[in-house]
PDB file of N, CA and C in Angstrom:
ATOM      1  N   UNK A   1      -7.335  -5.140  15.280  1.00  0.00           N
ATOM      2  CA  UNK A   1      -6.659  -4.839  14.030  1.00  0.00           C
ATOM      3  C   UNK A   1      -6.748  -6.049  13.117  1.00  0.00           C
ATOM      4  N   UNK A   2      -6.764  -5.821  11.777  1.00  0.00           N
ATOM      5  CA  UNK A   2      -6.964  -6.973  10.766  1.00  0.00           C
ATOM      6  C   UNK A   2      -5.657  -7.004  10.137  1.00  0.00           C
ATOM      7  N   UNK A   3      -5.355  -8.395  10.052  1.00  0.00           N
ATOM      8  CA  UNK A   3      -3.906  -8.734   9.164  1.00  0.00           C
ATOM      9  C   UNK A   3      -4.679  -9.364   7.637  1.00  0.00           C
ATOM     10  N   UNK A   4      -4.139  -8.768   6.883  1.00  0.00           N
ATOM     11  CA  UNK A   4      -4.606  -9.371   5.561  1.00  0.00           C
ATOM     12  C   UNK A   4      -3.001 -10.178   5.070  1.00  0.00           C
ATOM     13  N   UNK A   5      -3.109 -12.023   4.541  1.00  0.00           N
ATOM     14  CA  UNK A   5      -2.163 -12.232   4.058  1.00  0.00           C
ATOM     15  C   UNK A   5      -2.144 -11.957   2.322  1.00  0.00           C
ATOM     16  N   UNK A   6      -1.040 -12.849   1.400  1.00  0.00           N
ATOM     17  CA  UNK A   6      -1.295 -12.292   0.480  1.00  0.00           C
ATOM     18  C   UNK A   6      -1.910 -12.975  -0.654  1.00  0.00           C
ATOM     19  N   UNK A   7      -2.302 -14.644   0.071  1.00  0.00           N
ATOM     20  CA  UNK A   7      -3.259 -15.712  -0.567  1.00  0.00           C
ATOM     21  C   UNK A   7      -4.677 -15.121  -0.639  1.00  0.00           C
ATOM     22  N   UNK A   8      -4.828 -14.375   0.610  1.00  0.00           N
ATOM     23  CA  UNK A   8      -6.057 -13.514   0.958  1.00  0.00           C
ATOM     24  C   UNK A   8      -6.636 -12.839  -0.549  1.00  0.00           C
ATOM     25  N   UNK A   9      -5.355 -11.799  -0.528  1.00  0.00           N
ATOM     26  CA  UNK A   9      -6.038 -10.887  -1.778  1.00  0.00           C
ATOM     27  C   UNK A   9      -5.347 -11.243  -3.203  1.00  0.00           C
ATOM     28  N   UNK A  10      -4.372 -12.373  -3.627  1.00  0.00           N
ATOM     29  CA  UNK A  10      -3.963 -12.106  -5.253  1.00  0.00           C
ATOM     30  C   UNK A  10      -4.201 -13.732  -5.527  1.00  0.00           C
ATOM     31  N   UNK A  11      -4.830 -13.573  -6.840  1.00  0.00           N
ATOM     32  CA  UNK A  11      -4.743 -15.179  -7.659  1.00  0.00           C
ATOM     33  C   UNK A  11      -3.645 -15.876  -7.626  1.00  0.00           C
ATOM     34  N   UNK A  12      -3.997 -16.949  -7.828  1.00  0.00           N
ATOM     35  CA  UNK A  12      -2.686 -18.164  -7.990  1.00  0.00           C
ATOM     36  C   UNK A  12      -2.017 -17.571  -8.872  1.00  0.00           C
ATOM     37  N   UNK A  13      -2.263 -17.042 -10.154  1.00  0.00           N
ATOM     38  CA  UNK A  13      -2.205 -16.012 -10.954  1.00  0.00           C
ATOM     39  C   UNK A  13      -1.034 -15.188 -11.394  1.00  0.00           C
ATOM     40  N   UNK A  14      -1.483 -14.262 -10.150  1.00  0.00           N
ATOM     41  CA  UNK A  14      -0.929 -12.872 -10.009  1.00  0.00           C
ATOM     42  C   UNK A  14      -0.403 -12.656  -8.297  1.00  0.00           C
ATOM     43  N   UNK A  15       0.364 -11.748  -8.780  1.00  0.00           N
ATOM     44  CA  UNK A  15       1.291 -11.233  -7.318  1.00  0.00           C
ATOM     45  C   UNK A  15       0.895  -9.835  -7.481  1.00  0.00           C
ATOM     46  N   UNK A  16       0.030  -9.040  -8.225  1.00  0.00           N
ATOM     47  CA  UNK A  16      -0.254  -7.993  -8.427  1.00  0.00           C
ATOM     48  C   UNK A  16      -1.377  -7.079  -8.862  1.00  0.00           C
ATOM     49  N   UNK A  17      -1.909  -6.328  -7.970  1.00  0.00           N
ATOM     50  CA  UNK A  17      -3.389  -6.103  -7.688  1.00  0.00           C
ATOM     51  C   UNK A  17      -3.481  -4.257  -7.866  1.00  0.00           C
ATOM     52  N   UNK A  18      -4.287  -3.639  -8.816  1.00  0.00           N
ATOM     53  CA  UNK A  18      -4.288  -2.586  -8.744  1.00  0.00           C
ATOM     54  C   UNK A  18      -6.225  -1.847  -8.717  1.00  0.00           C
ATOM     55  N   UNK A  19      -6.527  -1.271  -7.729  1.00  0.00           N
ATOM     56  CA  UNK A  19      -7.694  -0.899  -7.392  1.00  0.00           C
ATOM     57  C   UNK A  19      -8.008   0.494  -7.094  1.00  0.00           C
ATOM     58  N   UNK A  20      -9.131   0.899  -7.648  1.00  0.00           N
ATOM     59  CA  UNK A  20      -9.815   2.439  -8.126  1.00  0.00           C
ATOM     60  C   UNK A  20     -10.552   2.736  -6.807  1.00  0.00           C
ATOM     61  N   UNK A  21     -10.356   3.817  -5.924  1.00  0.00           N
ATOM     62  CA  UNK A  21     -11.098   3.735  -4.849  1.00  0.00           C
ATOM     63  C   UNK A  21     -11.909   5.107  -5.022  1.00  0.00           C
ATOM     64  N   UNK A  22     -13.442   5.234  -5.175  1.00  0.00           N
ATOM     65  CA  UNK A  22     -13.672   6.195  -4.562  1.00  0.00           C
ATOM     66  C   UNK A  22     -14.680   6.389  -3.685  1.00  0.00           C
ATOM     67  N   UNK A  23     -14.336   6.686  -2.459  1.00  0.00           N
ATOM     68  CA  UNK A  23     -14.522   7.248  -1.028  1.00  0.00           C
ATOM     69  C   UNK A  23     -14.559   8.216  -0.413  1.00  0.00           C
ATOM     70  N   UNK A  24     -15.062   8.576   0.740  1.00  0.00           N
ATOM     71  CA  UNK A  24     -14.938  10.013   1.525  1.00  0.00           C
ATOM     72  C   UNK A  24     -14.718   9.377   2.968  1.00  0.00           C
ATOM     73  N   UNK A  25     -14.674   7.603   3.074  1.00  0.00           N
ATOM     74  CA  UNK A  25     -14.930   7.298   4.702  1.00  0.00           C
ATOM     75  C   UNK A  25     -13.617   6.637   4.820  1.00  0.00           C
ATOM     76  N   UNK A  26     -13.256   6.693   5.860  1.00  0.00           N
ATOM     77  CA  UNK A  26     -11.643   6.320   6.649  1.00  0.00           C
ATOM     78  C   UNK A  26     -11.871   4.705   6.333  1.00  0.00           C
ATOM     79  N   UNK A  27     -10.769   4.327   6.500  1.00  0.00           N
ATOM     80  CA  UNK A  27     -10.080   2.559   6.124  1.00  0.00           C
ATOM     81  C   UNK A  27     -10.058   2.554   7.445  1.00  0.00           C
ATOM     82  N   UNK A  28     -10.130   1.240   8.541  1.00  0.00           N
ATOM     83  CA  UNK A  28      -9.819   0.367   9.308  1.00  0.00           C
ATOM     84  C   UNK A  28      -8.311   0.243   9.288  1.00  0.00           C
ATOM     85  N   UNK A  29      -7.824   0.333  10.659  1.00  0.00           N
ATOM     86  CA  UNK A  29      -6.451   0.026  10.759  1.00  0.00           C
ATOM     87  C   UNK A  29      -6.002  -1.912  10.504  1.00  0.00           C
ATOM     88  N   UNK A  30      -5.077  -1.950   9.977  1.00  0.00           N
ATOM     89  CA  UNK A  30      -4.948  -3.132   9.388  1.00  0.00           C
ATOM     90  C   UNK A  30      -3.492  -2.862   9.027  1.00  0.00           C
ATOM     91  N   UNK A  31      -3.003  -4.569   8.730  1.00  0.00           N
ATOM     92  CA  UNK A  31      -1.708  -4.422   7.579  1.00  0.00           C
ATOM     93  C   UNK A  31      -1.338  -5.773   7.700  1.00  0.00           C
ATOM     94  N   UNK A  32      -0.225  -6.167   6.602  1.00  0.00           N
ATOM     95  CA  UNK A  32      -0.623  -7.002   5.517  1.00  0.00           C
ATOM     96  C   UNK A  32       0.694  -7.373   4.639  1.00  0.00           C
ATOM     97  N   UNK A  33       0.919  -8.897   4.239  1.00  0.00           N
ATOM     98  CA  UNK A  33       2.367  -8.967   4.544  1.00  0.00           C
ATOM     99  C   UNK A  33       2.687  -9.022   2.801  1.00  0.00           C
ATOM    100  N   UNK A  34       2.149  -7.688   2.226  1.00  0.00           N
ATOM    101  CA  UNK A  34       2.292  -7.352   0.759  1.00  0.00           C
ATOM    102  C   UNK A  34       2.907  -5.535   0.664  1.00  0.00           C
ATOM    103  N   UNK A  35       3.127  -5.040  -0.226  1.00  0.00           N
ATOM    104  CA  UNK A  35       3.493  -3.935   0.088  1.00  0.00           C
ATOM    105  C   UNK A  35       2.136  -3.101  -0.527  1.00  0.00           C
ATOM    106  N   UNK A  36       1.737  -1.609  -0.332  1.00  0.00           N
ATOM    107  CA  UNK A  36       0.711  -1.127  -0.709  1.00  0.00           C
ATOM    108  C   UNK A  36       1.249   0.110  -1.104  1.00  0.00           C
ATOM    109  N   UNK A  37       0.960   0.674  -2.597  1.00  0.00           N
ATOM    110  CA  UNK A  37       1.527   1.974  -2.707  1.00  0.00           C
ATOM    111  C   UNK A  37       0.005   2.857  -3.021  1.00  0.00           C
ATOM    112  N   UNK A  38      -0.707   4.122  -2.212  1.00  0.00           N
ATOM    113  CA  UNK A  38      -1.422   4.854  -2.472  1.00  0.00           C
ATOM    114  C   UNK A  38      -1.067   6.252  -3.649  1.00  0.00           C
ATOM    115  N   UNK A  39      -1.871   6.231  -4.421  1.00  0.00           N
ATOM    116  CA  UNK A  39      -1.684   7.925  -5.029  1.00  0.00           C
ATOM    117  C   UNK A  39      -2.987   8.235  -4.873  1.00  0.00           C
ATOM    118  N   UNK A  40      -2.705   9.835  -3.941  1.00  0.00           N
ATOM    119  CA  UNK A  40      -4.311  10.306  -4.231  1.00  0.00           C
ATOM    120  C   UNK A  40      -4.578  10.822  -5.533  1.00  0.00           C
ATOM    121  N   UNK A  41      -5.843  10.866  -5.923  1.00  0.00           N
ATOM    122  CA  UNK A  41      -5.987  11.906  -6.780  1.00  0.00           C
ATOM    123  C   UNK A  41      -6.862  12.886  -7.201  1.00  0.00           C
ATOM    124  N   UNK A  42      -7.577  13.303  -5.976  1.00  0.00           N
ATOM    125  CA  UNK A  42      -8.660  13.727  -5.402  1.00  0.00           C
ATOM    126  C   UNK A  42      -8.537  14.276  -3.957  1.00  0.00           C
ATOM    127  N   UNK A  43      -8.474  14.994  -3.189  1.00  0.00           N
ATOM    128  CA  UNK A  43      -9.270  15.215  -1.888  1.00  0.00           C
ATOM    129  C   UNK A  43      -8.269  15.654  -0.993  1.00  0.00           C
ATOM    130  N   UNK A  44      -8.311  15.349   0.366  1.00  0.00           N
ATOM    131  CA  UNK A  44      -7.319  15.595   1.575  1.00  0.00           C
ATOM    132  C   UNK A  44      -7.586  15.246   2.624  1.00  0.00           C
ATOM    133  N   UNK A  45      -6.831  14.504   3.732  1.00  0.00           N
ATOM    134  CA  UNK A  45      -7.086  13.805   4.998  1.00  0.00           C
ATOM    135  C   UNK A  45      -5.930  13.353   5.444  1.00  0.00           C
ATOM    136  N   UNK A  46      -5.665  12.316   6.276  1.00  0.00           N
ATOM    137  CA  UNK A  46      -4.337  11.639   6.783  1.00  0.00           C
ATOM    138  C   UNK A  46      -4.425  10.116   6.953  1.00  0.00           C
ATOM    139  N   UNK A  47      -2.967   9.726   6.529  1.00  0.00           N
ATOM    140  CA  UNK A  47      -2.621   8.803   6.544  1.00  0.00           C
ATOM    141  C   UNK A  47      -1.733   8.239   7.680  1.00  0.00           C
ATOM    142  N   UNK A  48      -2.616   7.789   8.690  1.00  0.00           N
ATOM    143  CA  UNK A  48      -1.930   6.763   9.854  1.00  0.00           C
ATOM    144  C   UNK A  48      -0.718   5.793   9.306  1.00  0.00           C
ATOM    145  N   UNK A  49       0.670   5.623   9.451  1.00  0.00           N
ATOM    146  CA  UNK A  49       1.206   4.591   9.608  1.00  0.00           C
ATOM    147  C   UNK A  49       1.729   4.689  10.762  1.00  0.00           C
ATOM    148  N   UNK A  50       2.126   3.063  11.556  1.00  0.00           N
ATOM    149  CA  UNK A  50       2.792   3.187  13.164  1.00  0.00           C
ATOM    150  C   UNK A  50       2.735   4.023  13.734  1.00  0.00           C
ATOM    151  N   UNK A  51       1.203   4.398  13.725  1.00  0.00           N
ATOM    152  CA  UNK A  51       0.816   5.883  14.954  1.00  0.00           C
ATOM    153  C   UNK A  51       1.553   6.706  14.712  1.00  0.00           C
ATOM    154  N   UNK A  52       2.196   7.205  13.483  1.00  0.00           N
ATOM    155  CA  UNK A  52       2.288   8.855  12.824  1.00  0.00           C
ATOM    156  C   UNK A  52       1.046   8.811  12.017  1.00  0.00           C
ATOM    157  N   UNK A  53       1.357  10.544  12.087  1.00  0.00           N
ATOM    158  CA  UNK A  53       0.221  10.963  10.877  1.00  0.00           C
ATOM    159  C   UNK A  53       0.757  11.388   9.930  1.00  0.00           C
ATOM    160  N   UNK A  54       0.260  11.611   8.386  1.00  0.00           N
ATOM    161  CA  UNK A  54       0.943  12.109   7.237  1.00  0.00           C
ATOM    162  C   UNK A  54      -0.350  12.407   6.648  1.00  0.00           C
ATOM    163  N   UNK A  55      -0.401  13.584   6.197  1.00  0.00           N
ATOM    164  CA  UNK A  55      -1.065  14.475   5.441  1.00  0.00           C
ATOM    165  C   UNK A  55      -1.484  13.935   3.641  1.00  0.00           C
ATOM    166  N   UNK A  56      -2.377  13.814   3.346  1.00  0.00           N
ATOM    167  CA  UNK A  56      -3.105  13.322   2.355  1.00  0.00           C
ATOM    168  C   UNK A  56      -3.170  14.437   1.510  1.00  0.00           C
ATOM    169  N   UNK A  57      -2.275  14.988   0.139  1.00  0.00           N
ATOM    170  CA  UNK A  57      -3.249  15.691  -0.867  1.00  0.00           C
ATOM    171  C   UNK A  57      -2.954  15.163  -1.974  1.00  0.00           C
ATOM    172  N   UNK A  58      -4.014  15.959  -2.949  1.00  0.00           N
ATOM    173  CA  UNK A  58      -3.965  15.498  -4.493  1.00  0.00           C
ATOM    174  C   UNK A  58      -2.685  15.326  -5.238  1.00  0.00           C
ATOM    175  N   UNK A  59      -2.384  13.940  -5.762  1.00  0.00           N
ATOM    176  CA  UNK A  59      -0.878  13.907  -6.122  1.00  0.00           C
ATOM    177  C   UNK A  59       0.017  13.301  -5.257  1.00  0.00           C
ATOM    178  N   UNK A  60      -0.307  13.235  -3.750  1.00  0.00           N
ATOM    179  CA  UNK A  60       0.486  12.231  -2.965  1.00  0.00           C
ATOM    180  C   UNK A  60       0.509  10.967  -3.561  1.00  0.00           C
ATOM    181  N   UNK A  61       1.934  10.613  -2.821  1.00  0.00           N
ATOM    182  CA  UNK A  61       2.118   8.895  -3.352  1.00  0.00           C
ATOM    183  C   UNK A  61       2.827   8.012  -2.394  1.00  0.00           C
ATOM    184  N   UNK A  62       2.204   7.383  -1.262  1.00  0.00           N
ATOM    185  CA  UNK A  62       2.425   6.755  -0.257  1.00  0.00           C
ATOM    186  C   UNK A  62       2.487   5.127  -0.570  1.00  0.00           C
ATOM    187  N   UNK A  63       3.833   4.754  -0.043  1.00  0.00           N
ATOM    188  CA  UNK A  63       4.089   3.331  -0.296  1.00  0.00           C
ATOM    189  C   UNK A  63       4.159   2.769   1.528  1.00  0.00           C
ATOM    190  N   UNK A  64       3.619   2.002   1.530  1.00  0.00           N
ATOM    191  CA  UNK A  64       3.722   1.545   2.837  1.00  0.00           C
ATOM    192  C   UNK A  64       4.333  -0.429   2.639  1.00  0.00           C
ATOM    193  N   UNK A  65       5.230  -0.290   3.388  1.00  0.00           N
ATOM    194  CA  UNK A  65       6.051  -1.634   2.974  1.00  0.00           C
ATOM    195  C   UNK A  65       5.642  -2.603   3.987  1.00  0.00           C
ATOM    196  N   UNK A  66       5.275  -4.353   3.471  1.00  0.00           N
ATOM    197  CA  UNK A  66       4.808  -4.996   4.438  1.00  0.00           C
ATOM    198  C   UNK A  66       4.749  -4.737   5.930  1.00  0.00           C
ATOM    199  N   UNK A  67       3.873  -5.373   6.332  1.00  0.00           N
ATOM    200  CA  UNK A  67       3.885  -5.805   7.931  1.00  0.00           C
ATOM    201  C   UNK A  67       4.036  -4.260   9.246  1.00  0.00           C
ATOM    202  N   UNK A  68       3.297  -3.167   8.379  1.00  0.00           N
ATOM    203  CA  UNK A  68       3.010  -1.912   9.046  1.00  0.00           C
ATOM    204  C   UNK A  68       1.794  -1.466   9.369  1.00  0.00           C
ATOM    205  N   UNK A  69       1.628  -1.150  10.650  1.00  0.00           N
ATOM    206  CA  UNK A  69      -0.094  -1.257  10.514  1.00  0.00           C
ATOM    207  C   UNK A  69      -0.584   0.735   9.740  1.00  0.00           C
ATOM    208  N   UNK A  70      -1.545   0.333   9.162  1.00  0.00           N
ATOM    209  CA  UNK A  70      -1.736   2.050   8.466  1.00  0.00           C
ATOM    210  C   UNK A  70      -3.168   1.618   8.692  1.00  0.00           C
ATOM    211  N   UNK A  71      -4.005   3.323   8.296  1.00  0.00           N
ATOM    212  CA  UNK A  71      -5.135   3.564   8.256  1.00  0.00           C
ATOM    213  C   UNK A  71      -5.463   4.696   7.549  1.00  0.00           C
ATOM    214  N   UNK A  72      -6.474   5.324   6.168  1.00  0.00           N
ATOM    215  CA  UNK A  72      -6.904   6.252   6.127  1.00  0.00           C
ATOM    216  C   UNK A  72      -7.461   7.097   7.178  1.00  0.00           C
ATOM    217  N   UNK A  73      -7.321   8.300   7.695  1.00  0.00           N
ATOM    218  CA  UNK A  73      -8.336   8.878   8.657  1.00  0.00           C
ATOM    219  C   UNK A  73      -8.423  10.699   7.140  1.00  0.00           C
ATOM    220  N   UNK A  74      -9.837  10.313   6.326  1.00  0.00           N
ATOM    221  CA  UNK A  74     -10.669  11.062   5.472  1.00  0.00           C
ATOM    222  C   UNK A  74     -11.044  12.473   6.163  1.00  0.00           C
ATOM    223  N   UNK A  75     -10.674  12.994   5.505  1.00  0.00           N
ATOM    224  CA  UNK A  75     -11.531  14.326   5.400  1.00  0.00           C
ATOM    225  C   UNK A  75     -12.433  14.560   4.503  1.00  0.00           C
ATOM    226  N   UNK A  76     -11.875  14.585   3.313  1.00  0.00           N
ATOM    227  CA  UNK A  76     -12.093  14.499   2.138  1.00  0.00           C
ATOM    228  C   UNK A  76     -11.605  13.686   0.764  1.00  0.00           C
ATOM    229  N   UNK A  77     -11.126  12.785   1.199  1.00  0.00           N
ATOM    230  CA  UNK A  77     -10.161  12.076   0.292  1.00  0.00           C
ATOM    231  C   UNK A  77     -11.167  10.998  -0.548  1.00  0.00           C
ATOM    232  N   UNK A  78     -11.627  11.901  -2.075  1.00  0.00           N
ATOM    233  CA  UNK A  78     -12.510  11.238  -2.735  1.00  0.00           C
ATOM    234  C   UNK A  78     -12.159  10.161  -3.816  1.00  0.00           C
ATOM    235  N   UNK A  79     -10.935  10.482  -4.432  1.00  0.00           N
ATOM    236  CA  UNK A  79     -10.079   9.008  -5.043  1.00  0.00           C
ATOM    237  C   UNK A  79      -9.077   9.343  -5.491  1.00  0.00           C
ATOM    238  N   UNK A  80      -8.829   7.315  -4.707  1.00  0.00           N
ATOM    239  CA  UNK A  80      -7.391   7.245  -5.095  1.00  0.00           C
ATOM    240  C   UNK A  80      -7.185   5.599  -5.577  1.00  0.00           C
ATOM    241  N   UNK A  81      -6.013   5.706  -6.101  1.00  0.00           N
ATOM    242  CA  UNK A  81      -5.389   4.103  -6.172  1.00  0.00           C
ATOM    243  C   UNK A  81      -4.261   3.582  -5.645  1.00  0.00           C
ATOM    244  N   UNK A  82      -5.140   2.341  -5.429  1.00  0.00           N
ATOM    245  CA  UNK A  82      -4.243   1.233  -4.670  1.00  0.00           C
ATOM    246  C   UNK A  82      -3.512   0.585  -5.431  1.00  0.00           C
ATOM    247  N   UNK A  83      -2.345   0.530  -5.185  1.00  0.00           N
ATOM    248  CA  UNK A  83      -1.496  -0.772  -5.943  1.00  0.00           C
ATOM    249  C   UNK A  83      -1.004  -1.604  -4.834  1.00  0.00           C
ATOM    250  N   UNK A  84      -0.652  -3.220  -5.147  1.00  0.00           N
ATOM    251  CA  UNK A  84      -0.873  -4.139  -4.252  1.00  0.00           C
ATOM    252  C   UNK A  84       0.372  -5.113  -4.627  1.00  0.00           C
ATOM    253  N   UNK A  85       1.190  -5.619  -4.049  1.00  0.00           N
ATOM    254  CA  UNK A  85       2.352  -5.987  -4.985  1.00  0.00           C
ATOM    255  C   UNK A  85       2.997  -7.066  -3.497  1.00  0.00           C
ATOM    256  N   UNK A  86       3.766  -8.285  -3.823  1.00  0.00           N
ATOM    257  CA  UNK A  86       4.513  -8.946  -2.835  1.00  0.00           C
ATOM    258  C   UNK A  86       6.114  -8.659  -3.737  1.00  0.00           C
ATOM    259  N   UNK A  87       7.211  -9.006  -2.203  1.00  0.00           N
ATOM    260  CA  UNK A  87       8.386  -8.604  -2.749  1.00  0.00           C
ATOM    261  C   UNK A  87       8.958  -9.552  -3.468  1.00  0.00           C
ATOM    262  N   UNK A  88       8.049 -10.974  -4.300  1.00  0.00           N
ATOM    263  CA  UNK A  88       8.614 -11.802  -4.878  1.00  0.00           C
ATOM    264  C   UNK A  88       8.382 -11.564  -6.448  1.00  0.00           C
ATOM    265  N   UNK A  89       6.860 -10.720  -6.265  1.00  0.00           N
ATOM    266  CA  UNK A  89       6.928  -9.875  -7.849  1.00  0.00           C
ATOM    267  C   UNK A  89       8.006  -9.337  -8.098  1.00  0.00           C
ATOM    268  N   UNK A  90       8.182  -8.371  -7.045  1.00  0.00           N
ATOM    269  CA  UNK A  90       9.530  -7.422  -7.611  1.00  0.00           C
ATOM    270  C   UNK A  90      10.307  -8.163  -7.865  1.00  0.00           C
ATOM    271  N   UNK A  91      11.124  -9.314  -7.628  1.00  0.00           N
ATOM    272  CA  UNK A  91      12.237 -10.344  -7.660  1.00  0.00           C
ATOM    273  C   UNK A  91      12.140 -10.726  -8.828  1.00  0.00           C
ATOM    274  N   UNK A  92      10.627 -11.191  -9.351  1.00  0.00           N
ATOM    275  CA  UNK A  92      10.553 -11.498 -10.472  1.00  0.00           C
ATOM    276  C   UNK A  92      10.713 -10.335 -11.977  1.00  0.00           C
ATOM    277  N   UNK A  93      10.149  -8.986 -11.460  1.00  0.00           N
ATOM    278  CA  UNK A  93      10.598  -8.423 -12.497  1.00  0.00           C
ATOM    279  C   UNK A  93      11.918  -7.000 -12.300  1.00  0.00           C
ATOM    280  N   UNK A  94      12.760  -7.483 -11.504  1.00  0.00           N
ATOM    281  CA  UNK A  94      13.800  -6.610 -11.089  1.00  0.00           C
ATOM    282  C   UNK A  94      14.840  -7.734 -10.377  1.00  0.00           C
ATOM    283  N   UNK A  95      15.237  -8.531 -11.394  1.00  0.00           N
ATOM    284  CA  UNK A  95      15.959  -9.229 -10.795  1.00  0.00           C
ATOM    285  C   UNK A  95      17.907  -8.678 -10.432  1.00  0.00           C
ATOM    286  N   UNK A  96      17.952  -9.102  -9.414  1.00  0.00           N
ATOM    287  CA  UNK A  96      19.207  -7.672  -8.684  1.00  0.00           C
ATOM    288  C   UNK A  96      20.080  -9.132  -9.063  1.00  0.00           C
ATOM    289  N   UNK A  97      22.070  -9.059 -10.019  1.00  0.00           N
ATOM    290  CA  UNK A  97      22.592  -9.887  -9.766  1.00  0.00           C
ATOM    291  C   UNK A  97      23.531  -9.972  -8.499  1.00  0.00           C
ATOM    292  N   UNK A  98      23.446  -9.244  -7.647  1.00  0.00           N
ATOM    293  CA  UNK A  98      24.214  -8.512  -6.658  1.00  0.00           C
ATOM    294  C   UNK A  98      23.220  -8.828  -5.658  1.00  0.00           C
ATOM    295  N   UNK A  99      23.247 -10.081  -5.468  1.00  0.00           N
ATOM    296  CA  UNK A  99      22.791 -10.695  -3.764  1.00  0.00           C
ATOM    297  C   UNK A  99      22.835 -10.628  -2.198  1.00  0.00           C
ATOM    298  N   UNK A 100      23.743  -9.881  -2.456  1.00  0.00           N
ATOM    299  CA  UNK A 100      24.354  -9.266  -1.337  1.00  0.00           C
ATOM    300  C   UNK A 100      24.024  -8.431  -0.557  1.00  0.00           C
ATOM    301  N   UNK A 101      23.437  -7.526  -1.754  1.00  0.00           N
ATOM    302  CA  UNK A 101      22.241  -6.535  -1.242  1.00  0.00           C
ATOM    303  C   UNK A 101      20.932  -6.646  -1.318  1.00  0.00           C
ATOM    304  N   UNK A 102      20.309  -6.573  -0.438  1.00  0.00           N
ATOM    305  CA  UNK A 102      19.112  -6.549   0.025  1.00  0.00           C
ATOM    306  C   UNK A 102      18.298  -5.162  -0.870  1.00  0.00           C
ATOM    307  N   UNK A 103      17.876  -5.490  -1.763  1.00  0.00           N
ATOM    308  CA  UNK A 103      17.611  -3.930  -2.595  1.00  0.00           C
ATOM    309  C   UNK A 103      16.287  -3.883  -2.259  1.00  0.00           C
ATOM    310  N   UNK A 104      15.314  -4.956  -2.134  1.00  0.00           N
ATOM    311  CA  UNK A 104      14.095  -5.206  -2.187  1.00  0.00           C
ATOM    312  C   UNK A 104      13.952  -4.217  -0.521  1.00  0.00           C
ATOM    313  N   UNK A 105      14.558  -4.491   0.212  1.00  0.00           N
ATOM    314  CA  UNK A 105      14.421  -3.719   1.628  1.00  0.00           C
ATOM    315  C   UNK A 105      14.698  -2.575   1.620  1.00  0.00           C
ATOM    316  N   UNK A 106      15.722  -2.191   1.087  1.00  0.00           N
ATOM    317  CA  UNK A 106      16.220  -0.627   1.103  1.00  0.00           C
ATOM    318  C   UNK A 106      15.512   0.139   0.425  1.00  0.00           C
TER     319      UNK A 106
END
């Protein structure tokens, strides 16, 4: 299995990465200590997280939150987008004054 960190994939820059995928072949199981939100918008197949399966169609919108291992397994799933985000972006643009709670987790 591949761990991607998050020096790996975003600029000194940016904390935030958004990518056009189009495919018909399954992703490699992996995961990655950023959060990843999928929308299909095209096709149908399943989405592995922690050895469940979840059903892929046009219009799904799958967020998978750090440090989970996932995998496309394609049928047909011809495109979609990735959004790519760490929970210190969110901090930065959702700043909670209520510390107490953990909002970023829930």
């Amino acid at each position: 299995m591949k761990y991607y960190y998050a020096k790996q994939v975003f600029s000194d820059d940016y904390e935030f990465l958004i990518r056009s995928v189009m495919s018909d072949n399954s992703t490699y199981l992996h995961s990655h200590d950023y959060i990843e939100v999928e929308f299909i918008v095209n096709g149908t197949g399943k989405y592995m997280v922690d050895n469940v399966d979840f059903t892929l169609r046009r219009g799904d919108m799958y967020l998978i939150d750090e440090d989970h291992t996932h995998c496309i397994l394609c049928d047909n799933v011809s495109k979609y987008f990735t959004l790519y985000f760490t929970k210190e972006f969110l901090k930065q643009i959702f700043p909670f004054e209520d510390r107490s709670v953990d909002a970023y987790t829930a």
